[in-house]
N, C-alpha and C. Protein backbone atom coordinates (compact mmCIF):
# COMPACT_ATOMS: atom_id res chain seq x y z
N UNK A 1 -27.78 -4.79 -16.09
CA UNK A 1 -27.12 -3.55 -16.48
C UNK A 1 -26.36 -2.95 -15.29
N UNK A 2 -26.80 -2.97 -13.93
CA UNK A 2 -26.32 -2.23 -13.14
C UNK A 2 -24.78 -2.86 -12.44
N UNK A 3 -24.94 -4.34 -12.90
CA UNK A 3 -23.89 -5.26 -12.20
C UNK A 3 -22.73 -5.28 -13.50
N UNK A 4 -23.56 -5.38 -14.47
CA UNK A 4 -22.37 -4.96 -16.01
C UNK A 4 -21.45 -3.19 -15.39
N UNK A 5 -22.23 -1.81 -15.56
CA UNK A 5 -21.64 -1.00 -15.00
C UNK A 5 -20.63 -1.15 -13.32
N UNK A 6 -21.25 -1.56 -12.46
CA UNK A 6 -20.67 -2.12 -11.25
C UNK A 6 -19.12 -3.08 -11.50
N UNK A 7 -19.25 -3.80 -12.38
CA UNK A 7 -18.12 -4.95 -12.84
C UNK A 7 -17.08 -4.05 -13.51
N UNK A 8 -17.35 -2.40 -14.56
CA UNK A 8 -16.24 -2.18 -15.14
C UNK A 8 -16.18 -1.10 -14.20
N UNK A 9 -17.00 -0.16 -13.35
CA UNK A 9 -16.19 0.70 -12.08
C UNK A 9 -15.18 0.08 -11.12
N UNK A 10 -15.32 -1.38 -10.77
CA UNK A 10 -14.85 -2.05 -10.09
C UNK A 10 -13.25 -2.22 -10.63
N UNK A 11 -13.50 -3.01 -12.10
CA UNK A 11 -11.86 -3.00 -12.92
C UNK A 11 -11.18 -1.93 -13.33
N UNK A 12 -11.55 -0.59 -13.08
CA UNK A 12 -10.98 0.51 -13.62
C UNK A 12 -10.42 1.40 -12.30
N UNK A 13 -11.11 1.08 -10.93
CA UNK A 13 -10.83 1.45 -9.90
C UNK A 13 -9.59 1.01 -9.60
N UNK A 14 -9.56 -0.56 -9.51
CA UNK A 14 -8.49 -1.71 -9.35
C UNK A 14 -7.30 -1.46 -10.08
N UNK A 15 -7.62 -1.15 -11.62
CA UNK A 15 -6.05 -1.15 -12.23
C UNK A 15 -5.74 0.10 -11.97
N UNK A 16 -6.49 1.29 -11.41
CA UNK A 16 -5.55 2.54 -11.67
C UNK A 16 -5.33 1.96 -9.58
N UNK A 17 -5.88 1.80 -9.16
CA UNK A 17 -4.91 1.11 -7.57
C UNK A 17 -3.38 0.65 -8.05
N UNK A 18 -3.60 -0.61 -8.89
CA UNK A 18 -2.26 -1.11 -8.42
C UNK A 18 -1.30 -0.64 -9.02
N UNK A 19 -2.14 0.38 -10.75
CA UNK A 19 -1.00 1.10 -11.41
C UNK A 19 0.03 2.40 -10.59
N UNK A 20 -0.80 2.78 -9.22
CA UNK A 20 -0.12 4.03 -8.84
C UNK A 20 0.39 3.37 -7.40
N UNK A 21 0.40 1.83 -6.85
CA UNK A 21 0.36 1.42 -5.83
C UNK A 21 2.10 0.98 -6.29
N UNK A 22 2.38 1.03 -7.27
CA UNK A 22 4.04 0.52 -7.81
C UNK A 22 4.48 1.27 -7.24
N UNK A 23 4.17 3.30 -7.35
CA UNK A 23 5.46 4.12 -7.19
C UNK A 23 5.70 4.17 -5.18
N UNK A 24 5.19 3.71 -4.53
CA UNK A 24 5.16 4.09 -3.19
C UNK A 24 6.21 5.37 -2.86
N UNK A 25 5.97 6.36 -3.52
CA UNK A 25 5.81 7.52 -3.31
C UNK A 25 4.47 8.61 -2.98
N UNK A 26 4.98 9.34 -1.75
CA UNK A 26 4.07 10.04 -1.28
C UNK A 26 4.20 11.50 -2.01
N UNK A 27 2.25 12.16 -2.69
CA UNK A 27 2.96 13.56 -3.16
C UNK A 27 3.34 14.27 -2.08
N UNK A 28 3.57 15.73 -2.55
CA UNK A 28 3.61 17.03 -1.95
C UNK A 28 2.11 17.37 -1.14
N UNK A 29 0.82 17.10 -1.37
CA UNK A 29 -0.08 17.04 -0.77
C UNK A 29 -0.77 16.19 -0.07
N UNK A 30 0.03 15.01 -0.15
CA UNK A 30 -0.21 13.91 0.57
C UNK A 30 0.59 13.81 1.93
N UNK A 31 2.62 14.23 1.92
CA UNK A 31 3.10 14.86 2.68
C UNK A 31 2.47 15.84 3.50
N UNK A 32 2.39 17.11 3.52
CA UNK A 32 1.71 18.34 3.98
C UNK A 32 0.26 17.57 4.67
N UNK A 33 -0.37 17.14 4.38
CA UNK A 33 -1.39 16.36 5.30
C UNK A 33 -0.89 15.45 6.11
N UNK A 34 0.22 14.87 5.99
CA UNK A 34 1.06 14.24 6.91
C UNK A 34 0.64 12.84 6.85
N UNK A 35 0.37 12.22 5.81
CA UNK A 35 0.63 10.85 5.42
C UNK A 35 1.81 10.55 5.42
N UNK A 36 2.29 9.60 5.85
CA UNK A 36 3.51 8.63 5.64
C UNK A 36 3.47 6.96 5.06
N UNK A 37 4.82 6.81 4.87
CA UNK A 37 4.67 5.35 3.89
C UNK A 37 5.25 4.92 4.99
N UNK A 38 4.48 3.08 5.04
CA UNK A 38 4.42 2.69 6.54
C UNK A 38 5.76 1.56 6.18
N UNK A 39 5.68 1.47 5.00
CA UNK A 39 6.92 0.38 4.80
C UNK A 39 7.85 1.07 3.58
N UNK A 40 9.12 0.90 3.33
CA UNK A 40 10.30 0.96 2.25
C UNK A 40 10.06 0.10 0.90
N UNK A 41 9.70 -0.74 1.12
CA UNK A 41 10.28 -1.91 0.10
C UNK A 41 11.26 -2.91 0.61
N UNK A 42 11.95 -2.40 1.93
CA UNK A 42 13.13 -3.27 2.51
C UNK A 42 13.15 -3.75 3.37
N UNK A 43 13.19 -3.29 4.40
CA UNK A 43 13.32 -3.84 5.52
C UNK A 43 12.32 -3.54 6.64
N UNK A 44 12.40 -3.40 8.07
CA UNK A 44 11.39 -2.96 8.94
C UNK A 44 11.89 -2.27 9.55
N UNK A 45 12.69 -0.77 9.07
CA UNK A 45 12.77 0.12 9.48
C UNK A 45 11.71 0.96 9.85
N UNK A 46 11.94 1.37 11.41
CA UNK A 46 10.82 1.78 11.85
C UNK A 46 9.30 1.06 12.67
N UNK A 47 9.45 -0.06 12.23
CA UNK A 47 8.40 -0.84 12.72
C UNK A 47 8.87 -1.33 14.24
N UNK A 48 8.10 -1.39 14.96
CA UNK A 48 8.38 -2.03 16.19
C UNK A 48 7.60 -3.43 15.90
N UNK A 49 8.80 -4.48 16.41
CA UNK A 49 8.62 -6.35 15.95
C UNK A 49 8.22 -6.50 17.73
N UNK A 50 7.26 -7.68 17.59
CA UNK A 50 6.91 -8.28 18.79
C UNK A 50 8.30 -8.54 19.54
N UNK A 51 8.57 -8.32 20.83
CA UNK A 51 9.89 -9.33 20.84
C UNK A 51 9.29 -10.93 21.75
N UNK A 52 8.27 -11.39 21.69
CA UNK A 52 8.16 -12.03 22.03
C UNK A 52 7.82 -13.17 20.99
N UNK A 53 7.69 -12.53 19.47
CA UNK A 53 7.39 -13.56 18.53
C UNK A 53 8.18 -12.83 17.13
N UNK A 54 9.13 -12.66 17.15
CA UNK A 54 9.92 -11.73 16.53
C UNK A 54 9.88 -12.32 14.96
N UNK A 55 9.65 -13.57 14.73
CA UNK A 55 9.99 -14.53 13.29
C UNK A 55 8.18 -14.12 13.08
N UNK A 56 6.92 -13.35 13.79
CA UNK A 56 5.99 -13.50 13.48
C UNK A 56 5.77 -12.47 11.60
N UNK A 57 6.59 -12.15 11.49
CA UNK A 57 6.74 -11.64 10.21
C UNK A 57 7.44 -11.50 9.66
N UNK A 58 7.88 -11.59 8.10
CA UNK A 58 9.04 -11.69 7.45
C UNK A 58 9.11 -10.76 5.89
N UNK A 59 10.33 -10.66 5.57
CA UNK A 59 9.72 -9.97 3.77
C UNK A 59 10.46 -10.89 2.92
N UNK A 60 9.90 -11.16 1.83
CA UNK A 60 10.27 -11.79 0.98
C UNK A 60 10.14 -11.47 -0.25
N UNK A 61 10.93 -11.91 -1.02
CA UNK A 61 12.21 -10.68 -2.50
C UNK A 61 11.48 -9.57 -2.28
């Protein structure tokens, strides 16, 4: 029983993650606490790249 309850907190946690993990938008109270989004969707604006291994990461579609 406890691993049956455990198994659907687990899948209900998960889909509302990746359902609100699409908008990578930050709220108004998430702002004001001063969270930021660490990536765009695009490019690596903002990120500082090794320059000594610069191909060590890439984005793809």
């Amino acid at each position: 029983m406890k691993q049956s309850l455990f198994t659907i907190a687990l899948v209900i946690s998960l889909s509302f993650t990746v359902a609100h993990a699409e908008d990578n938008v930050l709220s108004d109270a998430e702002k004001k606490a001063g969270w930021i989004n660490l990536f765009n969707g695009k490019d690596f604006t903002g990120w500082q790249i090794d320059k000594w291994n610069p191909t060590s990461i890439t984005i793809k579609d």
